[in-house]
Protein backbone atom coordinates (compact mmCIF):
# COMPACT_ATOMS: atom_id res chain seq x y z
CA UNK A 1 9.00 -19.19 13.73
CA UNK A 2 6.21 -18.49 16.41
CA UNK A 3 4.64 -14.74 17.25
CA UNK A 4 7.03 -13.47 19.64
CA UNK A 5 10.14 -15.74 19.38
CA UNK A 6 13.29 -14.32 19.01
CA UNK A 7 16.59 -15.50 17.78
CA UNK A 8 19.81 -13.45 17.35
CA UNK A 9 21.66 -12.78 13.52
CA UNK A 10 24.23 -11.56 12.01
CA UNK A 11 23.33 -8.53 9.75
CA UNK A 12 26.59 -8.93 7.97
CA UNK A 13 25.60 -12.39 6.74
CA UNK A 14 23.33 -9.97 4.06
CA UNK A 15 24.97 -8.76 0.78
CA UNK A 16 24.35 -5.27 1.29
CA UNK A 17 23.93 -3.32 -2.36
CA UNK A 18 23.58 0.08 -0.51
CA UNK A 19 23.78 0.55 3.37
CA UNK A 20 23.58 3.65 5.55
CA UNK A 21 26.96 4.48 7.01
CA UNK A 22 25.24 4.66 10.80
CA UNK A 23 23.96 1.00 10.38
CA UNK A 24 27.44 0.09 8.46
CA UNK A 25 29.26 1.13 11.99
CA UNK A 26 27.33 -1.58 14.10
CA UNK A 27 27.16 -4.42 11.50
CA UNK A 28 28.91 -7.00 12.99
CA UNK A 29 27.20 -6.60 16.59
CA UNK A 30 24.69 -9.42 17.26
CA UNK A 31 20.81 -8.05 17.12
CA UNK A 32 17.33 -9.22 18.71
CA UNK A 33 15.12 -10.47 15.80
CA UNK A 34 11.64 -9.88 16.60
CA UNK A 35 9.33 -11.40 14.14
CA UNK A 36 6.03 -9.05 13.44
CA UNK A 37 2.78 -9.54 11.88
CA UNK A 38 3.54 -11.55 8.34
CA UNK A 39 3.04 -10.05 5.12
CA UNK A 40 1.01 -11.79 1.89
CA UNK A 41 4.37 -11.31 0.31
CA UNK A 42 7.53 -10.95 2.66
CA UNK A 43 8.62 -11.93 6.58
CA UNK A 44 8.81 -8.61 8.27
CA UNK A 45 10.70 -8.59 11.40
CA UNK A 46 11.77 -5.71 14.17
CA UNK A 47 15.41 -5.59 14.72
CA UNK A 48 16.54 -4.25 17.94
CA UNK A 49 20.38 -2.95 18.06
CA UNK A 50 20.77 -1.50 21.54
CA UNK A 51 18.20 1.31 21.64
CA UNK A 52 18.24 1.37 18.27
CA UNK A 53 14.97 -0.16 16.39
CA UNK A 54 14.43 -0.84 12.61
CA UNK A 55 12.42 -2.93 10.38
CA UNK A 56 13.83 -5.63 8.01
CA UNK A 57 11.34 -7.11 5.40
CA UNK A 58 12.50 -10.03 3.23
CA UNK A 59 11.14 -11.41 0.15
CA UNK A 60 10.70 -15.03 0.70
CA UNK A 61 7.71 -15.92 -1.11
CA UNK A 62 6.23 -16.26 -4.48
CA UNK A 63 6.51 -11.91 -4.88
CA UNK A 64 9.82 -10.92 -5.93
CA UNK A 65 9.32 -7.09 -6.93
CA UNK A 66 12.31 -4.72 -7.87
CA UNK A 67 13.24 -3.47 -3.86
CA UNK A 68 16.25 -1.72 -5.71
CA UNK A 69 13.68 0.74 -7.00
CA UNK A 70 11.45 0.68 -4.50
CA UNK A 71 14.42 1.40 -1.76
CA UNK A 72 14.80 4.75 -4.70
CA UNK A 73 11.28 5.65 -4.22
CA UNK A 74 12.04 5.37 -0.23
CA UNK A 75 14.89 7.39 -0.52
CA UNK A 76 12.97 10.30 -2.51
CA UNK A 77 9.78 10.42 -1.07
CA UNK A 78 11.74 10.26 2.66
CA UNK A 79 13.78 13.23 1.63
CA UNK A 80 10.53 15.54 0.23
CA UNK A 81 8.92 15.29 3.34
CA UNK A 82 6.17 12.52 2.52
CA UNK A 83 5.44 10.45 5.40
CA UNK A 84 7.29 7.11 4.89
CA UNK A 85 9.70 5.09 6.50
CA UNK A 86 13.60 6.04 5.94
CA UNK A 87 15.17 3.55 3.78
CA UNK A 88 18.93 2.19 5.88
CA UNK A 89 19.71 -0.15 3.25
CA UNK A 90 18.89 -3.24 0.40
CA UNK A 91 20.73 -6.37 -0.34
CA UNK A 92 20.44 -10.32 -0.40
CA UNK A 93 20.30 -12.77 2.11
CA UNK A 94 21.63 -16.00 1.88
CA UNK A 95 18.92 -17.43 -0.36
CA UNK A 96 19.17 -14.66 -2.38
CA UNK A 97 16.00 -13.08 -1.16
CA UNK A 98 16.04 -9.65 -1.40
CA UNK A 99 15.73 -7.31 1.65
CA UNK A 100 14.97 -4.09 2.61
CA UNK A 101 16.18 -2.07 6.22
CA UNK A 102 14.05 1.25 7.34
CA UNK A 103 13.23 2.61 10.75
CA UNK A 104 10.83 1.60 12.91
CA UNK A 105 7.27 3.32 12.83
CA UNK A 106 4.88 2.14 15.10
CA UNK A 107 1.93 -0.57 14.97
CA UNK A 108 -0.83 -0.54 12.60
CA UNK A 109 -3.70 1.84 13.79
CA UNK A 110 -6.36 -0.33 15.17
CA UNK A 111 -9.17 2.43 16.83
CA UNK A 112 -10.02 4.95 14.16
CA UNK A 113 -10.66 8.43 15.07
CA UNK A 114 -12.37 11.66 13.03
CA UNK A 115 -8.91 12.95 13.82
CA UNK A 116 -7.13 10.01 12.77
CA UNK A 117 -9.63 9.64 9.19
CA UNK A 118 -8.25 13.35 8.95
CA UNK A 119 -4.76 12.47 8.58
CA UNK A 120 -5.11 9.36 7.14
CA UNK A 121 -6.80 11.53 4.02
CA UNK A 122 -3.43 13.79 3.94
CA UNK A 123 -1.58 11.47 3.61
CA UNK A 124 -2.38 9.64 0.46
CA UNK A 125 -3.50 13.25 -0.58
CA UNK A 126 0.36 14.44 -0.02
CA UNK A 127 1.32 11.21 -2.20
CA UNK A 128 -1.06 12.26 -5.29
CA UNK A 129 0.51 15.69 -5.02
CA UNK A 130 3.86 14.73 -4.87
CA UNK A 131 5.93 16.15 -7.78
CA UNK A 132 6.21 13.53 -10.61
CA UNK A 133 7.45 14.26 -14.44
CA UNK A 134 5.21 12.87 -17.10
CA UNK A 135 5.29 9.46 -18.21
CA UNK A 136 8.53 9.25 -20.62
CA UNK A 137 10.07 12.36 -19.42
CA UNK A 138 12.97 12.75 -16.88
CA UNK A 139 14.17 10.35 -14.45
CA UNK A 140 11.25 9.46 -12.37
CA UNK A 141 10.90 6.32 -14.08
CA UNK A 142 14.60 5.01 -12.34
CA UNK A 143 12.00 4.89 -9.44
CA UNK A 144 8.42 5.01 -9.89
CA UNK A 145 6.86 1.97 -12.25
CA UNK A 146 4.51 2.22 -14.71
CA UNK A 147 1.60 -0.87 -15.68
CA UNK A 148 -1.61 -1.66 -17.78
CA UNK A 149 -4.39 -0.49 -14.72
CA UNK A 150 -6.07 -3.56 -15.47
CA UNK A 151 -3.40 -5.80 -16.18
CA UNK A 152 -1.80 -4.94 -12.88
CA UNK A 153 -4.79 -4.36 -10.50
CA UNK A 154 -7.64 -7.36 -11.61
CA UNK A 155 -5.40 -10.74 -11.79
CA UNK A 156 -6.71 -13.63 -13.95
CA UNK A 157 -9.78 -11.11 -14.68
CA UNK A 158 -9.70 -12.70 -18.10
CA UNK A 159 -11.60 -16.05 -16.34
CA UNK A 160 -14.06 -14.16 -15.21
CA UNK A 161 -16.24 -12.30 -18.07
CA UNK A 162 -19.01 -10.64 -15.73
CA UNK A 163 -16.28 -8.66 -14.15
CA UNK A 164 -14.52 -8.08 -17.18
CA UNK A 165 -17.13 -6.91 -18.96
CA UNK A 166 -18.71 -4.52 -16.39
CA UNK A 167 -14.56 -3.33 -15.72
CA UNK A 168 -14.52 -2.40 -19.80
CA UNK A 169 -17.58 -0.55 -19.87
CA UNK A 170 -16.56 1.97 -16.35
CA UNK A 171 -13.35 2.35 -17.98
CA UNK A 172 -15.01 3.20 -21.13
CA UNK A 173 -16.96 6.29 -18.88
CA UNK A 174 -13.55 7.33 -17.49
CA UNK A 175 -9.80 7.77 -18.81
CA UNK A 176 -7.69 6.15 -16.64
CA UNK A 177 -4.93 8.59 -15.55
CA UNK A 178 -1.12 7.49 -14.87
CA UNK A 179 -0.08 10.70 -14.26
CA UNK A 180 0.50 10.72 -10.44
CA UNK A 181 2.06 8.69 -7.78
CA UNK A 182 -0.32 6.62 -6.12
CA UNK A 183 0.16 3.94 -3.24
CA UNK A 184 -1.66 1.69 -5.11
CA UNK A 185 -3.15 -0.25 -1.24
CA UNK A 186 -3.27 2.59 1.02
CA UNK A 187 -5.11 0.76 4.29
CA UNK A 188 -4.93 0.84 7.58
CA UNK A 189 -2.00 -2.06 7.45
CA UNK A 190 -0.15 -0.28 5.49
CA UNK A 191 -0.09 3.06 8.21
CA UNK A 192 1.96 2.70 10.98
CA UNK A 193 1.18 5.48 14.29
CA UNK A 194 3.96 6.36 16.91
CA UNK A 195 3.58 9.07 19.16
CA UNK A 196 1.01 10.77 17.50
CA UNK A 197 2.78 10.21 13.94
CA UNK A 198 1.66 8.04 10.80
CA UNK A 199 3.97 6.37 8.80
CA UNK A 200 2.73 5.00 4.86
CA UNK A 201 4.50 1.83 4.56
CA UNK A 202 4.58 -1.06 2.07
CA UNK A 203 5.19 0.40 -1.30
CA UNK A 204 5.03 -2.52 -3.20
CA UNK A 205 2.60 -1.34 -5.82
CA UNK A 206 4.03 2.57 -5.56
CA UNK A 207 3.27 3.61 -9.31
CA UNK A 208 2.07 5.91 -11.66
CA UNK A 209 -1.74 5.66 -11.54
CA UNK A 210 -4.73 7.19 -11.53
CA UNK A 211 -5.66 9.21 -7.73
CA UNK A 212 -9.15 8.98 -8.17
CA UNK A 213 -8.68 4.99 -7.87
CA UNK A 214 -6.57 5.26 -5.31
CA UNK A 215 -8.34 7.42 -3.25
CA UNK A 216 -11.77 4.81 -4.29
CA UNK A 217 -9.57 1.90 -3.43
CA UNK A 218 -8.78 2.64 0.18
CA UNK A 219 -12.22 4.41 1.02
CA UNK A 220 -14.09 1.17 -0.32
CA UNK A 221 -11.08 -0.90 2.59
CA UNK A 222 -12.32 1.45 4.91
CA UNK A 223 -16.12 1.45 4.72
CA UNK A 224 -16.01 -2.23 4.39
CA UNK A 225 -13.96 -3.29 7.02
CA UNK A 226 -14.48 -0.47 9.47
CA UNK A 227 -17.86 0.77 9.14
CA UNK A 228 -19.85 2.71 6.96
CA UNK A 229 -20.14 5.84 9.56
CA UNK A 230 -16.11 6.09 9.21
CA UNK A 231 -16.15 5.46 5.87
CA UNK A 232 -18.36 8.39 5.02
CA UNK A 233 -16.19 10.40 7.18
CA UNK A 234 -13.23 9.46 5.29
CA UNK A 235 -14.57 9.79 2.14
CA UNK A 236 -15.55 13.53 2.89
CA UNK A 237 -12.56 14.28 4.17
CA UNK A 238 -11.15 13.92 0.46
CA UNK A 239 -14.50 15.91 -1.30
CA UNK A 240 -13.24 19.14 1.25
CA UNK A 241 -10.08 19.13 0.63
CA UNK A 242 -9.13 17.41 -2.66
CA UNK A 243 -10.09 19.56 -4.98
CA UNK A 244 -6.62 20.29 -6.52
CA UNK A 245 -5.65 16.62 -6.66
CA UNK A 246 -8.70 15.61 -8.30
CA UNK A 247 -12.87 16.23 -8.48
CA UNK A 248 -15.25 13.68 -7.35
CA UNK A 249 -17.64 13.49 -10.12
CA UNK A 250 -16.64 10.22 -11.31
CA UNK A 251 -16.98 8.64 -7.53
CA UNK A 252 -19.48 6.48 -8.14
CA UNK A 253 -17.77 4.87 -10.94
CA UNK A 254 -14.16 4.45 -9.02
CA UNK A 255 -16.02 2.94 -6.28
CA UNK A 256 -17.97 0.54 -8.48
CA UNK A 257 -14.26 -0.13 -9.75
CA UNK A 258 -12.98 -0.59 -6.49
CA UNK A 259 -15.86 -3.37 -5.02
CA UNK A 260 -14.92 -5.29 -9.04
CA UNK A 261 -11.78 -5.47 -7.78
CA UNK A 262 -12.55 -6.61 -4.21
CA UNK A 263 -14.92 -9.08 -5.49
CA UNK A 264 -12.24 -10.52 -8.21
CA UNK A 265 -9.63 -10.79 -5.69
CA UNK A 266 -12.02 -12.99 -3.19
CA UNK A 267 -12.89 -15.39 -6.45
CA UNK A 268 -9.10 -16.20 -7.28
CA UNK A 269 -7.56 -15.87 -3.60
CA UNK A 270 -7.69 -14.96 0.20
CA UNK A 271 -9.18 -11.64 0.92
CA UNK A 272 -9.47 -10.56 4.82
CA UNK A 273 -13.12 -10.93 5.96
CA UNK A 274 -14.76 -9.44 8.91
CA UNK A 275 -18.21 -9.18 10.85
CA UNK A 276 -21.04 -7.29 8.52
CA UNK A 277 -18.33 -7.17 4.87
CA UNK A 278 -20.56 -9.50 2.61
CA UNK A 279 -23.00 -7.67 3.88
CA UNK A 280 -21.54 -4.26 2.84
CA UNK A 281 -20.70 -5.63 -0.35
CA UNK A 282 -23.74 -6.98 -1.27
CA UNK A 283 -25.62 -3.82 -0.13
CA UNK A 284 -22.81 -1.97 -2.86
CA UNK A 285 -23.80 -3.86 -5.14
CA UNK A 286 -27.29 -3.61 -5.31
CA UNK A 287 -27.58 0.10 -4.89
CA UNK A 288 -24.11 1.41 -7.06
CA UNK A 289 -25.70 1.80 -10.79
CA UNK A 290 -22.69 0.09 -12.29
CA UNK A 291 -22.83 -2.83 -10.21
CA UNK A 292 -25.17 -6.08 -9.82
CA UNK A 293 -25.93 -8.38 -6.60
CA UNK A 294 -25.09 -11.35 -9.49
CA UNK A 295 -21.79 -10.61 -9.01
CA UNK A 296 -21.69 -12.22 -5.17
């Protein structure tokens, strides 16, 4: 399907699991299918139901994650307050792909802003301090997954001893938490804006982790595809206002943890590129302690 085709459906032609009784009403109208920017994992399209807009994603490729839980997590984090899209409904198509239906938020951000590196920061910091029981106790874990950090977050890393090596020995100067809720690839993709209001999408790899990755993670996305001046920016946004979540004394070692993973991901796949990144990296990688220009 091309960028900005449409084509009508039938949302009834989904096996709905669990449905919102506003969308149940209008099911068997015909809706505009819009398709949107496509995702490494699903089809994401904009449905349009008379003024009515929402966003159905659909598992059609190699991924197949649990969306059941994932739609849970929706539902939760939607009803505390945390900035995320609300969850309408999950099912199966046709194929048997699953599906997910949630409002529509907005584009991607595109110009970054102090003010929009501000909230951007609040955001995932709302996320880290969102109220999860420990591992093993309660019922968080109906909706929030738990995985081996390295397992889960360096694919295939066992082909590749240089990075495995330096990975064991950062882990071996910090203990990886999994006490939180972390995003797991908050970027600017993954934040939708509308009038003034951000939107965390894509919670795909929504887990118990460690914040102090997560928070390395997306500052390393943002330095190295935006620019070091609004990565700095970013970055102290989280040292001023952080320090309940988590301290910063290990940041140097997250962010060396951050450009292994970067750097493993562009050896066994696609990773997005951009004008000055290599360069970034490769500057990381010479002046980080825990790193080595060997690795490029």
């Amino acid at each position: 399907m091309e960028e900005g085709e449409t084509l009508t459906i039938q949302l009834a032609q989904v096996d709905w699991i669990h449905l919102d009784e506003c969308v149940q009403q209008v099911i068997e109208q015909e809706v505009q299918f819009v398709p949107l920017a496509p995702g490494l994992e699903a089809t994401v399209t904009r449905i349009e139901m008379g003024d009515q807009r929402y966003v159905l994603k659909v598992w059609d490729k190699d991924s197949k994650p649990d969306i059941a839980k994932q739609y849970r997590l929706l539902s939760k984090l939607y009803q505390s307050g945390i900035r995320v899209s609300k969850p309408y409904g999950w099912g199966l198509d046709e194929q048997q792909n699953q599906v997910l239906l949630t409002s529509y938020d907005g584009e991607p951000i595109i110009q970054l802003t102090q003010t929009k590196l501000t909230h951007l920061a609040e955001g995932l910091m709302e996320v880290h301090r969102y109220p999860v029981n420990r591992v093993g106790v309660g019922k968080d874990e109906e909706y929030i997954s738990k995985y081996d950090f390295v397992e889960y977050f360096f694919p295939q890393i066992e082909s590749h001893g240089d990075i495995q090596n330096l990975l064991a020995n950062l882990i071996q100067h910090v203990q990886i938490r999994q006490e939180c809720l972390i995003h797991g690839d908050y970027n600017l993709g993954n934040i939708l804006e509308m009038d003034g209001h951000y939107t965390i999408i894509d919670w795909t790899n929504g887990q118990y982790g460690d914040p102090r990755y997560d928070m390395a993670w997306s500052v390393f996305l943002i330095t190295f595809y935006n620019g070091e001046s609004y990565g700095e920016v970013y970055r102290a946004e989280f040292a001023r206002a952080a320090s309940d979540v988590y301290t910063l004394e290990e940041e140097e070692i997250f962010g060396a943890i951050a450009c292994l993973r970067w750097i493993l991901l562009r050896r066994v796949g696609d990773v997005p590129m951009g004008p000055d990144v290599m360069e970034r990296v490769h500057s990381m990688t010479v002046h980080n302690p825990y790193l080595n220009e060997h690795l490029l």
